[in-house]
C-alpha atoms as a PDB file:
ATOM      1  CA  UNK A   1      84.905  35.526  68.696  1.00  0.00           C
ATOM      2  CA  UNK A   2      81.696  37.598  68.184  1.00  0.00           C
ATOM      3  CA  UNK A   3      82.665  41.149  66.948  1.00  0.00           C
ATOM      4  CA  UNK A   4      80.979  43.043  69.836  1.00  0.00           C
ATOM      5  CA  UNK A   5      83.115  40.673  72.102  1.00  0.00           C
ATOM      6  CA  UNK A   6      86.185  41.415  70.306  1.00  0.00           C
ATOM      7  CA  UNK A   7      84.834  45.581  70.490  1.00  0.00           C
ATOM      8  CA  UNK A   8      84.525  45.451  73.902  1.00  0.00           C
ATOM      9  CA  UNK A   9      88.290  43.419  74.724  1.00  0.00           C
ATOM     10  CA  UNK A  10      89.955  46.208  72.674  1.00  0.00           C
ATOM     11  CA  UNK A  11      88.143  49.193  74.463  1.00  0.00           C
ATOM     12  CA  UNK A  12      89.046  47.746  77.756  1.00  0.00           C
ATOM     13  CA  UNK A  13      92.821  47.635  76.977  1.00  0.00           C
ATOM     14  CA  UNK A  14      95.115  44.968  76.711  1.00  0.00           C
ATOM     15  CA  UNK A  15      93.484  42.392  73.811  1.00  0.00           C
ATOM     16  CA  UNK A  16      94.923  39.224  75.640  1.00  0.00           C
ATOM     17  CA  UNK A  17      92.940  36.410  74.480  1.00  0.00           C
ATOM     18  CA  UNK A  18      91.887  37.346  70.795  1.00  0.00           C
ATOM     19  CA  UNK A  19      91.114  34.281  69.273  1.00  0.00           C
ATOM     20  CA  UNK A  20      93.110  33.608  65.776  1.00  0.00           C
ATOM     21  CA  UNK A  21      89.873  30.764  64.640  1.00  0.00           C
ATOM     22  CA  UNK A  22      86.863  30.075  66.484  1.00  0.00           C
ATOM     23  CA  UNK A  23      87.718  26.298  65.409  1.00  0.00           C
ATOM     24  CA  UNK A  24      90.936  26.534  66.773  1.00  0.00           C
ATOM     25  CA  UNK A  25      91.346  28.493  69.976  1.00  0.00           C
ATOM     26  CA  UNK A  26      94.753  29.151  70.800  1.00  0.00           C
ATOM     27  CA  UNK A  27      96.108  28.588  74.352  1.00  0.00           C
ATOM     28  CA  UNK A  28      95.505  29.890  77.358  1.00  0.00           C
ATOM     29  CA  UNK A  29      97.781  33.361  77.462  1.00  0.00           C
ATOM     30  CA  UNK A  30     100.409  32.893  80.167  1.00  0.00           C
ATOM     31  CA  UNK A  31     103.086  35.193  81.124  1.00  0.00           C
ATOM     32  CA  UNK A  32     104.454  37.093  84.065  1.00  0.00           C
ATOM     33  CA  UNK A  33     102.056  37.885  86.869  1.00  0.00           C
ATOM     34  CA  UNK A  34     104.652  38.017  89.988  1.00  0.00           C
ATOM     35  CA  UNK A  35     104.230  41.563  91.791  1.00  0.00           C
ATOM     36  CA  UNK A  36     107.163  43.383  91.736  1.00  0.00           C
ATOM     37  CA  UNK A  37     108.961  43.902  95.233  1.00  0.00           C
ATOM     38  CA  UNK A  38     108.157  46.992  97.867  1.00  0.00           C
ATOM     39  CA  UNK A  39     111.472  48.771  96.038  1.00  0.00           C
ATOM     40  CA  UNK A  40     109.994  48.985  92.757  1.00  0.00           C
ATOM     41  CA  UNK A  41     109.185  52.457  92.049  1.00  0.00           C
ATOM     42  CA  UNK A  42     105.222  53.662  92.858  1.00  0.00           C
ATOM     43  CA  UNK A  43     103.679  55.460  89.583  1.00  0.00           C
ATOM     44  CA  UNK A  44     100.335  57.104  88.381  1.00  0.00           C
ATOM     45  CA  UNK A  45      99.959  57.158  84.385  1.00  0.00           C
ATOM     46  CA  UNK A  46      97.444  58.553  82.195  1.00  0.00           C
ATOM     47  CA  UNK A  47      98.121  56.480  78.627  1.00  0.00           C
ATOM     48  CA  UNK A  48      96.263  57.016  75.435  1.00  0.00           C
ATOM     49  CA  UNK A  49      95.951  53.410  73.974  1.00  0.00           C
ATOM     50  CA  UNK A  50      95.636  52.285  69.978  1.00  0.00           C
ATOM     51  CA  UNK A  51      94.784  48.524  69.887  1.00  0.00           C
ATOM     52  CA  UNK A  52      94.702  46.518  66.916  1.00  0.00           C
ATOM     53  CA  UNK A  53      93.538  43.324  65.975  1.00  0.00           C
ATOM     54  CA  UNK A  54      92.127  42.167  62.230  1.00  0.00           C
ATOM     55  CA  UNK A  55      92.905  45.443  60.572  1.00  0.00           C
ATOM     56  CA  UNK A  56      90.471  46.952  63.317  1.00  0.00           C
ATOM     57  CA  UNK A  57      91.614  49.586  65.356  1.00  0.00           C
ATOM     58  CA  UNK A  58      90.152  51.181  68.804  1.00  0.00           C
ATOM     59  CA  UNK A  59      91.403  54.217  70.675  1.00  0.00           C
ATOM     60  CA  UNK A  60      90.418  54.944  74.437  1.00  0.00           C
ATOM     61  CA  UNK A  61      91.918  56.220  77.736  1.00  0.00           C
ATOM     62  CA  UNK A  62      93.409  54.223  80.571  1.00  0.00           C
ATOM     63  CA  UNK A  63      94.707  55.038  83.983  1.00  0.00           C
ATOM     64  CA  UNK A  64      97.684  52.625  85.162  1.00  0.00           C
ATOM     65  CA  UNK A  65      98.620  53.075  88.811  1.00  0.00           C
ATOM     66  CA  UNK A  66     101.359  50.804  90.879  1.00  0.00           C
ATOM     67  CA  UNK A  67     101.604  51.789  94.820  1.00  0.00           C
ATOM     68  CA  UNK A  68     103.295  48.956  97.207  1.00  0.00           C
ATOM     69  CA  UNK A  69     101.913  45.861  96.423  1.00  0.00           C
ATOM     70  CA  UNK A  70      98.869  46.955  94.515  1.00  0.00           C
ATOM     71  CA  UNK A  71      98.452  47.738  90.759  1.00  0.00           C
ATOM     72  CA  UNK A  72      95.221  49.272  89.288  1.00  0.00           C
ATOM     73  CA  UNK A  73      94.278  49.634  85.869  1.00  0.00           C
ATOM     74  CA  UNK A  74      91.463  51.491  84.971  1.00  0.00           C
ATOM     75  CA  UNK A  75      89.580  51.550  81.313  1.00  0.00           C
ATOM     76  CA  UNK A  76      87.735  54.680  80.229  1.00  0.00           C
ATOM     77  CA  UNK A  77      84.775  55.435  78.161  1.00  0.00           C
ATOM     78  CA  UNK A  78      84.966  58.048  75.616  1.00  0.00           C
ATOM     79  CA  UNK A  79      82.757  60.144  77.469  1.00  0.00           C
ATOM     80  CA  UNK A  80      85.800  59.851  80.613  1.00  0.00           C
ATOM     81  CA  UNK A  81      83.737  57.358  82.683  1.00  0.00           C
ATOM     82  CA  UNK A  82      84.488  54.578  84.112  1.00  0.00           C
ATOM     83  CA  UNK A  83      84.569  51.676  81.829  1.00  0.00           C
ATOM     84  CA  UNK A  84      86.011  48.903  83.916  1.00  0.00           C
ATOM     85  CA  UNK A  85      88.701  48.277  86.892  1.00  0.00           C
ATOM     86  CA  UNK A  86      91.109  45.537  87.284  1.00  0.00           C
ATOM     87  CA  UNK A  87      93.173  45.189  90.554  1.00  0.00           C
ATOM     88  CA  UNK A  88      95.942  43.340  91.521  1.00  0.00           C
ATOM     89  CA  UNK A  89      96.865  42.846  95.470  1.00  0.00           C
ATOM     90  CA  UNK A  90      99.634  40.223  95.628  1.00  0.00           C
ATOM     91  CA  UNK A  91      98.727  37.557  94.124  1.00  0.00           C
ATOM     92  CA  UNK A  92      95.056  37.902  93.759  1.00  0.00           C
ATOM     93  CA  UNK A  93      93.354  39.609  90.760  1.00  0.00           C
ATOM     94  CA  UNK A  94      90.070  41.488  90.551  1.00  0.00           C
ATOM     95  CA  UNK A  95      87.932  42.723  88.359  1.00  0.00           C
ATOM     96  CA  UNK A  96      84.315  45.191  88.178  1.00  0.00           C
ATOM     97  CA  UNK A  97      82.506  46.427  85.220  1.00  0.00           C
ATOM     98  CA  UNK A  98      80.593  49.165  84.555  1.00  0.00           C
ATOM     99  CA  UNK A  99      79.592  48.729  81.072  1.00  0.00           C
ATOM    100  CA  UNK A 100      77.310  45.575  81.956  1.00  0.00           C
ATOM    101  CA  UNK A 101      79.625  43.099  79.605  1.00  0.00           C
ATOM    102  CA  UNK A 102      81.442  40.611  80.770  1.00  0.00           C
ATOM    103  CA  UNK A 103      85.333  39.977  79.551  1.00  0.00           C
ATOM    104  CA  UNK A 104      85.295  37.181  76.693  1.00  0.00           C
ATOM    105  CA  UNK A 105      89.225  36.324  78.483  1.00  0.00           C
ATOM    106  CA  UNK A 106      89.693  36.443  82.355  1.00  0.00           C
ATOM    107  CA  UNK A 107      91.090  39.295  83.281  1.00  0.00           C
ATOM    108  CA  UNK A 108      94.624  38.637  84.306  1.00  0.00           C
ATOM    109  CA  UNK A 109      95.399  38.478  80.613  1.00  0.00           C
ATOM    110  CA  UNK A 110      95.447  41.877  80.524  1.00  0.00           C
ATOM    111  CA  UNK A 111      97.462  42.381  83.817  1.00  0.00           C
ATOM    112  CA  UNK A 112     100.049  39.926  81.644  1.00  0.00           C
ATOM    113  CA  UNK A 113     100.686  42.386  79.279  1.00  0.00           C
ATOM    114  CA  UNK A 114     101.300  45.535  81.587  1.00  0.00           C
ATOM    115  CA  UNK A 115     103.877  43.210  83.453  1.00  0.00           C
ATOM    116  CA  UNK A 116     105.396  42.054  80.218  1.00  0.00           C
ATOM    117  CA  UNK A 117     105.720  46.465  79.593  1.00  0.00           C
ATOM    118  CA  UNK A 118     106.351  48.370  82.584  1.00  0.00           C
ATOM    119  CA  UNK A 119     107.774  45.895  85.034  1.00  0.00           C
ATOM    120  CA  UNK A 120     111.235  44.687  85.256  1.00  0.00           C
ATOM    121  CA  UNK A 121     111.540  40.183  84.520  1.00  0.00           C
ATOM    122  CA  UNK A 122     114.018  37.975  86.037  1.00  0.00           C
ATOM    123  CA  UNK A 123     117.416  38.581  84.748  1.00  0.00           C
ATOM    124  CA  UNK A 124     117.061  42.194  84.070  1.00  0.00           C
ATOM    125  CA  UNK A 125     118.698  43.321  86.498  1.00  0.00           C
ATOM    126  CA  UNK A 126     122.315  41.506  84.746  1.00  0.00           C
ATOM    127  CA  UNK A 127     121.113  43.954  81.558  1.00  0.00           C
ATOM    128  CA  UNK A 128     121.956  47.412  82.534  1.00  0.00           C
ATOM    129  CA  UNK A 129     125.564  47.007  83.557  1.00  0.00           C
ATOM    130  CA  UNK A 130     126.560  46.762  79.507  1.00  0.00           C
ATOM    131  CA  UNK A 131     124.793  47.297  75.697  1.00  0.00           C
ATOM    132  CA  UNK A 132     123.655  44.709  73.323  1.00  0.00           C
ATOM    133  CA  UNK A 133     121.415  41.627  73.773  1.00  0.00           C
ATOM    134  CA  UNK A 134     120.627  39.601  76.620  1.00  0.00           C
ATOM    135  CA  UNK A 135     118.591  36.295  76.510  1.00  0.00           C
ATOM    136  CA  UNK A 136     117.601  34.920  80.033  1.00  0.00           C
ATOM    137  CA  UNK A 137     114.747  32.265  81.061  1.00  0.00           C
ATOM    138  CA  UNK A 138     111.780  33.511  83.026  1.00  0.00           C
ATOM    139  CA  UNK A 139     108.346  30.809  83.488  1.00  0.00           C
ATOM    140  CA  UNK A 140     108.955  28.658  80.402  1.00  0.00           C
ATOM    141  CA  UNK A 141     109.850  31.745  78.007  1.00  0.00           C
ATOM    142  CA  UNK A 142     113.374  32.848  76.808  1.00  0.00           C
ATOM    143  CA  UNK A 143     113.097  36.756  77.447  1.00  0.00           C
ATOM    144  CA  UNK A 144     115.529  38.678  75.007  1.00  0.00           C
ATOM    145  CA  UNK A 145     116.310  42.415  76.388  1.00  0.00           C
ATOM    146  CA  UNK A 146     118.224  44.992  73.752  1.00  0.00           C
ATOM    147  CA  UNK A 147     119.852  47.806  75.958  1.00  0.00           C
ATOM    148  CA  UNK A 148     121.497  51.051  74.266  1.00  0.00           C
ATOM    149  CA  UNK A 149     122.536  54.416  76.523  1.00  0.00           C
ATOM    150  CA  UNK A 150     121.445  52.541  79.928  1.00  0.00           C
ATOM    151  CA  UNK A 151     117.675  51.880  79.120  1.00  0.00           C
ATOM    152  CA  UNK A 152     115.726  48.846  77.694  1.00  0.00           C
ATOM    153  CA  UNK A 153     114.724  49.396  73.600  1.00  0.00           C
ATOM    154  CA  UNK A 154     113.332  45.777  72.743  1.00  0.00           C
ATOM    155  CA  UNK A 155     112.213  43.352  74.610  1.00  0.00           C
ATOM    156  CA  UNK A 156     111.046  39.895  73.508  1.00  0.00           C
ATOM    157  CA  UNK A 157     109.149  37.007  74.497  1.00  0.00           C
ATOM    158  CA  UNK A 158     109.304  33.243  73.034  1.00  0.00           C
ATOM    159  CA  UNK A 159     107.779  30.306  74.808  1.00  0.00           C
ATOM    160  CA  UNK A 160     110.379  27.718  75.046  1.00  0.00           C
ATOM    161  CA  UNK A 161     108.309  24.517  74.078  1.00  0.00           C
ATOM    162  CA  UNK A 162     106.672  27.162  70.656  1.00  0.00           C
ATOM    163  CA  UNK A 163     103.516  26.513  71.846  1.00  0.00           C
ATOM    164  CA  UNK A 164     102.093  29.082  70.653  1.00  0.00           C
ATOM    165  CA  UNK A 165     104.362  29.936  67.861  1.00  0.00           C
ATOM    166  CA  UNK A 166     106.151  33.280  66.998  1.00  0.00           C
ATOM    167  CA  UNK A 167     107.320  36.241  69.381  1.00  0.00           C
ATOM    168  CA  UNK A 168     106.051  39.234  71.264  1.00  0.00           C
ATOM    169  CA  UNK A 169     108.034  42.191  70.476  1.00  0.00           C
ATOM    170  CA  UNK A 170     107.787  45.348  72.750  1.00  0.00           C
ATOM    171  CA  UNK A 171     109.589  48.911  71.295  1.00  0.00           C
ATOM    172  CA  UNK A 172     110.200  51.035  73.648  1.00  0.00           C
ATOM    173  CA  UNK A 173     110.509  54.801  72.451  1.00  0.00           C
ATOM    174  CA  UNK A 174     111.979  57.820  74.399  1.00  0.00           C
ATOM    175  CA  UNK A 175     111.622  58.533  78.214  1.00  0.00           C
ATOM    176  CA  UNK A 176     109.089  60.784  80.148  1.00  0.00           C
ATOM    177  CA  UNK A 177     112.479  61.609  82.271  1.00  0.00           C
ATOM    178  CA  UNK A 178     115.645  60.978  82.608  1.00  0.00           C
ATOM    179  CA  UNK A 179     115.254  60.260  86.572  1.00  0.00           C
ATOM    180  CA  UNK A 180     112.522  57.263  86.312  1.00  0.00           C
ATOM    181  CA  UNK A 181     113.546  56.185  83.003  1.00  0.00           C
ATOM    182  CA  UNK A 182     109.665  55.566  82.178  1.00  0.00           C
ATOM    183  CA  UNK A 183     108.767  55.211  78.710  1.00  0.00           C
ATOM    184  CA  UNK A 184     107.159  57.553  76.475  1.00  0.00           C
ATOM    185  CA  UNK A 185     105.630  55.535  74.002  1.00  0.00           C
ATOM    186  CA  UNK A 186     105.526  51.607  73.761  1.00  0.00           C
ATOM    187  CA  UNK A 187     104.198  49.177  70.990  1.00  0.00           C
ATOM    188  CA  UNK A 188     103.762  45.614  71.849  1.00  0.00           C
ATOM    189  CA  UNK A 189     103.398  42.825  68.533  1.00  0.00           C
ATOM    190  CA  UNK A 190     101.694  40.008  69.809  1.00  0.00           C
ATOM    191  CA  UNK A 191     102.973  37.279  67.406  1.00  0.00           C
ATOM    192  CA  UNK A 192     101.093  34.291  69.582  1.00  0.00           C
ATOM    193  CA  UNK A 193      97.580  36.530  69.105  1.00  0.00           C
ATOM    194  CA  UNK A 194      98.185  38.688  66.521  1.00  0.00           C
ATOM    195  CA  UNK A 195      97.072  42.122  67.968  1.00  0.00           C
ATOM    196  CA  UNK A 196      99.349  45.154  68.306  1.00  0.00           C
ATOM    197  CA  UNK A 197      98.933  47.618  71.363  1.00  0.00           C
ATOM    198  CA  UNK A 198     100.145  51.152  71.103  1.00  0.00           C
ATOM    199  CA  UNK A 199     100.399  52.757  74.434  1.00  0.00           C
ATOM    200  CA  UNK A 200     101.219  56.324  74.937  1.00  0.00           C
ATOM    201  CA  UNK A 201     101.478  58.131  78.510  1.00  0.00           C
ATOM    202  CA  UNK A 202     100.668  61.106  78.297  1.00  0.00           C
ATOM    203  CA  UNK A 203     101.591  62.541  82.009  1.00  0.00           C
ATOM    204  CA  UNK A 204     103.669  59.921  84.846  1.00  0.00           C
ATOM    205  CA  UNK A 205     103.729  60.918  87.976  1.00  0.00           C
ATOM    206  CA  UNK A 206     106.076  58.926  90.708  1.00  0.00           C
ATOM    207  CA  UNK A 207     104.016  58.339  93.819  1.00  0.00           C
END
C-alpha cells in the first residue's frame, strides 16, 4: 500500500484494510455490521484518536454519533474541518469526502470496527448477569467478553476457520459515567492487520 494511501486510512479513523504485503493481501475484513435495535441507547461523542500501523502513528479528531437507526462518523482535519463522513442507515453504508482522496478499503471497514467497540454482539446480553469470561459465536467468529464490577474490560475476536490468523483484542478503560456505562478510553490490537487504534472520548453526550 502506497504510504500516502496508508496516511490518508489512518487520518480518516479506523485503519481496516492495512495491507500486511503488497504480494500478499490479506482478506477481505469482515465483522459485525448489524444495526443495533431502536432500544440501544442514542449518543454524540467527540474522541481523540491515536492510530498505529508500521511503527507510524497519526493523531486526529472524530465525531461518532448513533440516533435510531442511523450512525455517523465523522473524520476531522487538523484545522477542525471536515475530512470525510461515513453513514450508516440500516443496512446501507455511505460515504463523502472532502479531502479529494478516495479510501484505499471500502468504507464499511471502518464502520466494522466501531461495531466491534461501542456496540453490544450476540450473546452479550448472557455476560452481565456474572464475572469472568464468556466465549459465544457471532458470524463465523468466537467472541470472548471479560466482565469485572458489571461492565465489559476485554473483548476478543477470533475467526473460527483462522483465516486470518491471530486475535483482535479491545481494552476497555474506565467509564465517562456510571449511568451509560460508556467507555473512557479504548485500545483495539488488530492481530489479523496489525494496526492498533487508541480512541479517547473526550465529552459523550446521550441523545
Amino acid at each position: 500500500m502506497r504510504r500516502t494511501a496508508l496516511g490518508l486510512a489512518a487520518g480518516i479513523l479506523f485503519v481496516g484494510c492495512a495491507s500486511r504485503s503488497a504480494q500478499a493481501p490479506p482478506p477481505p475484513y469482515t465483522g459485525p455490521l448489524d444495526f443495533p435495535d431502536e432500544g440501544a441507547e442514542d449518543f454524540f461523542d467527540r474522541q481523540r484518536i491515536v492510530a498505529t500501523y508500521e511503527g507510524h502513528s497519526f493523531a486526529f479528531d472524530a465525531v461518532l454519533q448513533k440516533r435510531g437507526n442511523e450512525l455517523t462518523l465523522l473524520g476531522l482535519t487538523p484545522f477542525g474541518s471536515r475530512a470525510f463522513v461515513v453513514t450508516q442507515k440500516g443496512a446501507a453504508v455511505s460515504f463523502q469526502t472532502y479531502v479529494g482522496t478516495s479510501l484505499p478499503f471500502p468504507p464499511q471497514y471502518m464502520l466494522i470496527d466501531v461495531h466491534r467497540v461501542f456496540f453490544p454482539h450476540v450473546g452479550s446480553g448472557d455476560a452481565v448477569a456474572s464475572p469472568g469470561e464468556h466465549t459465544f459465536s457471532s458470524d463465523g467468529e468466537a467472541v470472548t467478553e471479560t466482565w469485572r464490577d458489571g461492565r465489559d474490560s476485554e473483548r476478543t475476536f477470533a475467526r473460527a476457520d483462522g483465516r486470518p490468523p491471530g486475535r483482535i483484542v479491545i481494552h476497555y478503560d474506565g467509564t465517562m459515567d456510571e449511568e451509560s456505562g460508556h467507555p473512557h478510553h479504548v485500545v483495539l490490537n488488530n492481530g489479523w492487520y496489525g494496526y492498533r487504534l487508541d480512541i479517547t472520548t473526550v465529552s459523550h453526550k446521550q441523545l
